[in-house]
N, C-alpha and C. Protein backbone atom coordinates (compact mmCIF):
# COMPACT_ATOMS: atom_id res chain seq x y z
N UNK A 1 21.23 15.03 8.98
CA UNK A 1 20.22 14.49 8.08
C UNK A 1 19.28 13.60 8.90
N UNK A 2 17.95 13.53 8.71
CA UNK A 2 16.79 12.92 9.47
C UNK A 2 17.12 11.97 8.93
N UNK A 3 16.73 10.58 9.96
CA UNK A 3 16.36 9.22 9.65
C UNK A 3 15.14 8.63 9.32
N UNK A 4 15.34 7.75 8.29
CA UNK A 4 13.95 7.34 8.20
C UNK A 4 12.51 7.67 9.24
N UNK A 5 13.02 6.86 10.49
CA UNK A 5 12.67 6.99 11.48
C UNK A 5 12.04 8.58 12.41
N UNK A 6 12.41 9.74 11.68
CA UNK A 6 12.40 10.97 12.07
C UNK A 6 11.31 11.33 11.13
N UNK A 7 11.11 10.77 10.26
CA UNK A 7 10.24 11.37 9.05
C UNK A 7 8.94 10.81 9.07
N UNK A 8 9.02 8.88 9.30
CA UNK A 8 7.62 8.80 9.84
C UNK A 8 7.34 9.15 10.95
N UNK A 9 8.31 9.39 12.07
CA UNK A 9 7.07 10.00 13.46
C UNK A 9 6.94 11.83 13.31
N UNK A 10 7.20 12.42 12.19
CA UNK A 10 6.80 13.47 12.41
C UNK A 10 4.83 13.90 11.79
N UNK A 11 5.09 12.26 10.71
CA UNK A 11 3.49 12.32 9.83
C UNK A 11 3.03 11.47 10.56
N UNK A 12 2.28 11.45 12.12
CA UNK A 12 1.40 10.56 12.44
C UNK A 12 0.38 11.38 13.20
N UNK A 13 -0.77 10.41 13.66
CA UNK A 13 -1.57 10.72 14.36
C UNK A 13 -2.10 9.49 15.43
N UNK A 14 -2.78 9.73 16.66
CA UNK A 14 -3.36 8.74 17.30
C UNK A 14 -4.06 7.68 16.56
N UNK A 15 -3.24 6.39 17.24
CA UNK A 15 -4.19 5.57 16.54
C UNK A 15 -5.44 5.17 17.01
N UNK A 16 -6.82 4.57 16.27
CA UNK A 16 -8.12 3.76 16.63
C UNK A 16 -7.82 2.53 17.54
N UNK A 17 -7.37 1.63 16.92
CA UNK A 17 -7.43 0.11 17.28
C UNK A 17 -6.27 -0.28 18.20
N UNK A 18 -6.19 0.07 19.75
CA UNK A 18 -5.40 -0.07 20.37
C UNK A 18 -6.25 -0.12 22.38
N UNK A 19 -5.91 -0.51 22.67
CA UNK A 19 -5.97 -0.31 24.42
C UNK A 19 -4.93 -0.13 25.16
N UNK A 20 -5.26 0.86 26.50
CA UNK A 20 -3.93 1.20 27.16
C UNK A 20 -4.10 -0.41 28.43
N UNK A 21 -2.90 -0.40 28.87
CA UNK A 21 -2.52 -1.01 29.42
C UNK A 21 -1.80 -0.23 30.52
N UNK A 22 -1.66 -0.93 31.68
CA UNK A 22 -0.48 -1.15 32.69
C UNK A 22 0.80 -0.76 31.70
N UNK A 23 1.08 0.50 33.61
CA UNK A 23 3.00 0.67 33.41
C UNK A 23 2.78 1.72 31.94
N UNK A 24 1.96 2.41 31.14
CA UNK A 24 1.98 3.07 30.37
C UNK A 24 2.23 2.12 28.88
N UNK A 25 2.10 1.22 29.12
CA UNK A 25 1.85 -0.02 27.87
C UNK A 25 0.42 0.11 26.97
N UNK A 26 0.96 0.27 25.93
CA UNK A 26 -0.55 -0.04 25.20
C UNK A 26 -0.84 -1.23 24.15
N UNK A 27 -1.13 -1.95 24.11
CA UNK A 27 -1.81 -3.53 22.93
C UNK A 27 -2.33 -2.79 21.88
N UNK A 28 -2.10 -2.96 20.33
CA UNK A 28 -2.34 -2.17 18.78
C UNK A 28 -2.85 -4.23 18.42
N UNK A 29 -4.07 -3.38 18.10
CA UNK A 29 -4.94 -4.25 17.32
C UNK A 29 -4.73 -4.03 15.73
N UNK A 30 -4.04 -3.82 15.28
CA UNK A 30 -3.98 -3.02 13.66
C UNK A 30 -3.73 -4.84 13.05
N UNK A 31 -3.09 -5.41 13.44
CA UNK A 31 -3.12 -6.60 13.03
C UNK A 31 -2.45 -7.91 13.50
N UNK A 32 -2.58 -9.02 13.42
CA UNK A 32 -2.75 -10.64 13.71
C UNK A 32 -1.80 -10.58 15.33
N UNK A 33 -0.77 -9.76 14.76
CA UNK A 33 0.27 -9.53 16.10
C UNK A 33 0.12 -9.63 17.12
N UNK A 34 -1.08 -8.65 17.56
CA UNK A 34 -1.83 -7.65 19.01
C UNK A 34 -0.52 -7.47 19.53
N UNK A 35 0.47 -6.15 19.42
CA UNK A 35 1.32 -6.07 19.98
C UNK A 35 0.96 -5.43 20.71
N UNK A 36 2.04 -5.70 22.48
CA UNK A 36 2.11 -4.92 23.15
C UNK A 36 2.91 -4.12 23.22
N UNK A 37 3.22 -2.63 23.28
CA UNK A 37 3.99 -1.96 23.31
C UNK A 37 4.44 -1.18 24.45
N UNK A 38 5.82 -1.38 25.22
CA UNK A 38 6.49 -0.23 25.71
C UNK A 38 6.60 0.90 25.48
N UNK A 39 6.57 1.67 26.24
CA UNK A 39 6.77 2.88 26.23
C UNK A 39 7.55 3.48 25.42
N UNK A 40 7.62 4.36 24.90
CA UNK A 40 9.18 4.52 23.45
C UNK A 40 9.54 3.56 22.53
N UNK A 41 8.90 2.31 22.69
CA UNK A 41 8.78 1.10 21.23
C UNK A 41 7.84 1.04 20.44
N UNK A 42 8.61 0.89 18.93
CA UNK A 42 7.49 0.29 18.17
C UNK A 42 6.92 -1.19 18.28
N UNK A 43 5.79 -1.22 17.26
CA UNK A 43 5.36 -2.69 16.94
C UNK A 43 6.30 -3.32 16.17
N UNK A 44 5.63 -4.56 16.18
CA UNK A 44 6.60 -5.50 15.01
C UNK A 44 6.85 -4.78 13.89
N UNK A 45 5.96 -4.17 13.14
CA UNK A 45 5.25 -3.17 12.07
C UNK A 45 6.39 -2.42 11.64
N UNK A 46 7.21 -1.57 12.95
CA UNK A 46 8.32 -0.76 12.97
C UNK A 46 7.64 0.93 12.44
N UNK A 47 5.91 1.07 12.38
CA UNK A 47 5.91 2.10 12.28
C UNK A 47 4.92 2.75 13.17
N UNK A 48 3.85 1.78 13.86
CA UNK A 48 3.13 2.36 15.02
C UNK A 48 4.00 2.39 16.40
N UNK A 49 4.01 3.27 16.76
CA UNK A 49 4.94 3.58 18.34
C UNK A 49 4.26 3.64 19.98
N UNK A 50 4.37 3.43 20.66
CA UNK A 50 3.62 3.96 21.65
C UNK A 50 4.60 5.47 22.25
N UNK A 51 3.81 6.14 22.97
CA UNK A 51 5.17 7.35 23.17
C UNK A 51 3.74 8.13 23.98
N UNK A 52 3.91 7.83 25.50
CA UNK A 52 3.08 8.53 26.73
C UNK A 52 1.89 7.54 26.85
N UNK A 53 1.99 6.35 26.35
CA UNK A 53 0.51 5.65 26.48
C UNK A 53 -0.56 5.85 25.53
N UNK A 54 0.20 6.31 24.67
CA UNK A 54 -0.94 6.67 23.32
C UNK A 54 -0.30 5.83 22.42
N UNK A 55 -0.75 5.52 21.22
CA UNK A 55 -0.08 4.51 20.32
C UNK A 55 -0.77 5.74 19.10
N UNK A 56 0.75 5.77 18.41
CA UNK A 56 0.74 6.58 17.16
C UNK A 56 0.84 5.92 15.67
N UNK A 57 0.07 6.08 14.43
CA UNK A 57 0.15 5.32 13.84
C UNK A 57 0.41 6.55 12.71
N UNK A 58 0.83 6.14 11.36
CA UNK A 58 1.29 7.09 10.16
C UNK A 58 -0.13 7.20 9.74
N UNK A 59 0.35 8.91 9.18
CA UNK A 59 -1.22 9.39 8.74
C UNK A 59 -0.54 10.53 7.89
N UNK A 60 -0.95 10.39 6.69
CA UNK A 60 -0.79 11.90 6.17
C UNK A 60 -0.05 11.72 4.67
N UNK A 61 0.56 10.23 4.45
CA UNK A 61 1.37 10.45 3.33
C UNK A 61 1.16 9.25 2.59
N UNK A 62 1.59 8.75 1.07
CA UNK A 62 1.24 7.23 0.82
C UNK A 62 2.65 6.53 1.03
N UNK A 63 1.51 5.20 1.68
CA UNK A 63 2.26 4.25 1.70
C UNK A 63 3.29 3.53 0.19
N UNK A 64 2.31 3.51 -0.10
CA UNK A 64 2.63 3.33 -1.46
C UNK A 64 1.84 3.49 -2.60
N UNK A 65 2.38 3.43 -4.23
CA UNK A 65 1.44 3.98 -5.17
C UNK A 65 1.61 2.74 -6.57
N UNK A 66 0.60 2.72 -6.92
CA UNK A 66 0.79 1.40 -7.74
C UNK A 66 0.06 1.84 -9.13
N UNK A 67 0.73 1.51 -10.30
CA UNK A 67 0.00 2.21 -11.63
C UNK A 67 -0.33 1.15 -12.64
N UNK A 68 -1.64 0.64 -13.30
CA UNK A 68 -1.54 -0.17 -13.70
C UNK A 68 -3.50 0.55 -14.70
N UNK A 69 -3.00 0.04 -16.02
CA UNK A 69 -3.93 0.36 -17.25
C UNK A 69 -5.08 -0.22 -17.25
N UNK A 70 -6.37 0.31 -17.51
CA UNK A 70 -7.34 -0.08 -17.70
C UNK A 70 -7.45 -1.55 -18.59
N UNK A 71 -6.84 -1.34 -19.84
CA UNK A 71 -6.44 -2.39 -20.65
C UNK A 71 -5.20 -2.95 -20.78
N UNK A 72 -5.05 -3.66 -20.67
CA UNK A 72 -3.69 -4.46 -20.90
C UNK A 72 -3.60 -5.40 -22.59
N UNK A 73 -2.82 -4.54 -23.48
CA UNK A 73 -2.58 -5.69 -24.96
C UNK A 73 -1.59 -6.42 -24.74
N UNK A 74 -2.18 -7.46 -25.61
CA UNK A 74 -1.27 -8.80 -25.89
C UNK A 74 -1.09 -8.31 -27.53
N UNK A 75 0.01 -8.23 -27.81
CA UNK A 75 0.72 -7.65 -28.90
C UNK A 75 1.47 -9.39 -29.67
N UNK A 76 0.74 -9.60 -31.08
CA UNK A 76 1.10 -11.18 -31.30
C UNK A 76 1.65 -10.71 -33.16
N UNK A 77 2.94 -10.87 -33.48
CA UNK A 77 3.56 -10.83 -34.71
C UNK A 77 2.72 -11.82 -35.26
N UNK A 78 2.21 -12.16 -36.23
CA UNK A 78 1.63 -13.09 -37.55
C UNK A 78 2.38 -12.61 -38.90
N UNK A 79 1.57 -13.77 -39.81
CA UNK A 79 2.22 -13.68 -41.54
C UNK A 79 1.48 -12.33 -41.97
N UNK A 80 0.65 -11.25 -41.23
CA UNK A 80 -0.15 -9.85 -41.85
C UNK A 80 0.14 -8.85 -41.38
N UNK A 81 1.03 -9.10 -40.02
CA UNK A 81 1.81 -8.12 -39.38
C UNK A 81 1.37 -8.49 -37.72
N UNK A 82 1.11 -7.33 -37.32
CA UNK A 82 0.39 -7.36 -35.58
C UNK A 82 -0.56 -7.40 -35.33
N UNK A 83 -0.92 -8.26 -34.18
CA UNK A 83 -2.62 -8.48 -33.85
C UNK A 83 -2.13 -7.85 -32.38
N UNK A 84 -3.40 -6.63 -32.33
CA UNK A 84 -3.24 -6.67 -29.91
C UNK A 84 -4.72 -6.83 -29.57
N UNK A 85 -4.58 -7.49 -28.67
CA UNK A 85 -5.58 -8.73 -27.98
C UNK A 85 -5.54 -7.94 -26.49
N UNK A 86 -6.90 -7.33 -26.52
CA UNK A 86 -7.23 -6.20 -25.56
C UNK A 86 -7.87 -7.15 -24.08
N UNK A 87 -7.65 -7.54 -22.85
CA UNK A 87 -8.15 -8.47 -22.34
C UNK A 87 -9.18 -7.81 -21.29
N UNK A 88 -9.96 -6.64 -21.55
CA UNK A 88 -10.70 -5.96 -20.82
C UNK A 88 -12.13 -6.22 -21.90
N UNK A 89 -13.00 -6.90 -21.34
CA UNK A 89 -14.28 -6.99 -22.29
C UNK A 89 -15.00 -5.69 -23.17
N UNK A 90 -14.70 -4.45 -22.53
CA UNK A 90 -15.16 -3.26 -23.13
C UNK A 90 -14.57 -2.86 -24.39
N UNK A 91 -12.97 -3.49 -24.55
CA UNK A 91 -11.97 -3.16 -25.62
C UNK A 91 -12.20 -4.38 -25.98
N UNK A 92 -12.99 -5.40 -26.50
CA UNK A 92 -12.64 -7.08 -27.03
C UNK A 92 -12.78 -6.84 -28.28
N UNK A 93 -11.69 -6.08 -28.79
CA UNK A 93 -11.65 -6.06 -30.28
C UNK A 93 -10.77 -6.25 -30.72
N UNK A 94 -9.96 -6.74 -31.45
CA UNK A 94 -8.71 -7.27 -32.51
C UNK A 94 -8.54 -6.56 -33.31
N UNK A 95 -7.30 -5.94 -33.13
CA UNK A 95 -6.57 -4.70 -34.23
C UNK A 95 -5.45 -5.04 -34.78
N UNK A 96 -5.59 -5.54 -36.16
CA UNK A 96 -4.50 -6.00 -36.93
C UNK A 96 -3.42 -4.67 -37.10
N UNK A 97 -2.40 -4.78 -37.64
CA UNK A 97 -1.79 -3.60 -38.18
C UNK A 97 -1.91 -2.72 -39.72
N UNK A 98 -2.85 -3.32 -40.36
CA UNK A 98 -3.76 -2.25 -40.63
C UNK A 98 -4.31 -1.06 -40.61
N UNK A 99 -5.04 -1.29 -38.89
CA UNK A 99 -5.33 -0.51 -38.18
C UNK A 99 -6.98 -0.85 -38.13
N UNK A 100 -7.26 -1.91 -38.98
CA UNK A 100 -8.77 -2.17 -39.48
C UNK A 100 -9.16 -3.44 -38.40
N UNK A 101 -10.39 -3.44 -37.37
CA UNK A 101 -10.92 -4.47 -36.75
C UNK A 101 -10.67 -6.37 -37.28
N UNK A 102 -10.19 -7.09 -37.06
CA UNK A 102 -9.60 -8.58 -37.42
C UNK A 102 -10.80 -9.09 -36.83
């Protein structure tokens, strides 16, 4: 069974923001770090590598995926039933349970 590790270096590509260095070392500018990297090591990062003096960075898949609604209700019980309190200015309308504009 592949390791983590087997799966991101098979989705990468050369990275931009890097310089080679001495001894087959290359410095990754990708961020605050500026790591230098050995030969066959990653960055702090644990996912850009150097491997021949090239520095490889992930390309091809998401990092991650995040899902979140245009509108968000605030759903409030009262003595008439439910009020939802739409906090996106395009929806600023108040819908009792009714179903009729409040």
């Amino acid at each position: 069974m592949p390791t983590l590790r087997d799966v991101v270096y098979e989705s990468v590509r050369e990275g931009e923001l890097y310089e080679r260095l001495d001894r087959n070392r290359v410095r990754c500018f990708a961020c605050g770090h500026c790591c230098p990297i050995a030969e066959g090591q990653p960055g702090v990062c644990k996912v850009r590598y150097n491997r021949g003096g090239t520095l490889y960075v992930p390309w091809g898949y998401a990092g991650g995926v995040q899902s979140d609604p245009i509108t968000q209700g605030i759903v409030q019980w009262g003595a008439h039933g439910f009020t939802v309190w739409y906090s996106c200015s395009r929806f600023s309308r108040v819908y009792s349970s009714s179903g009729m504009p409040g």
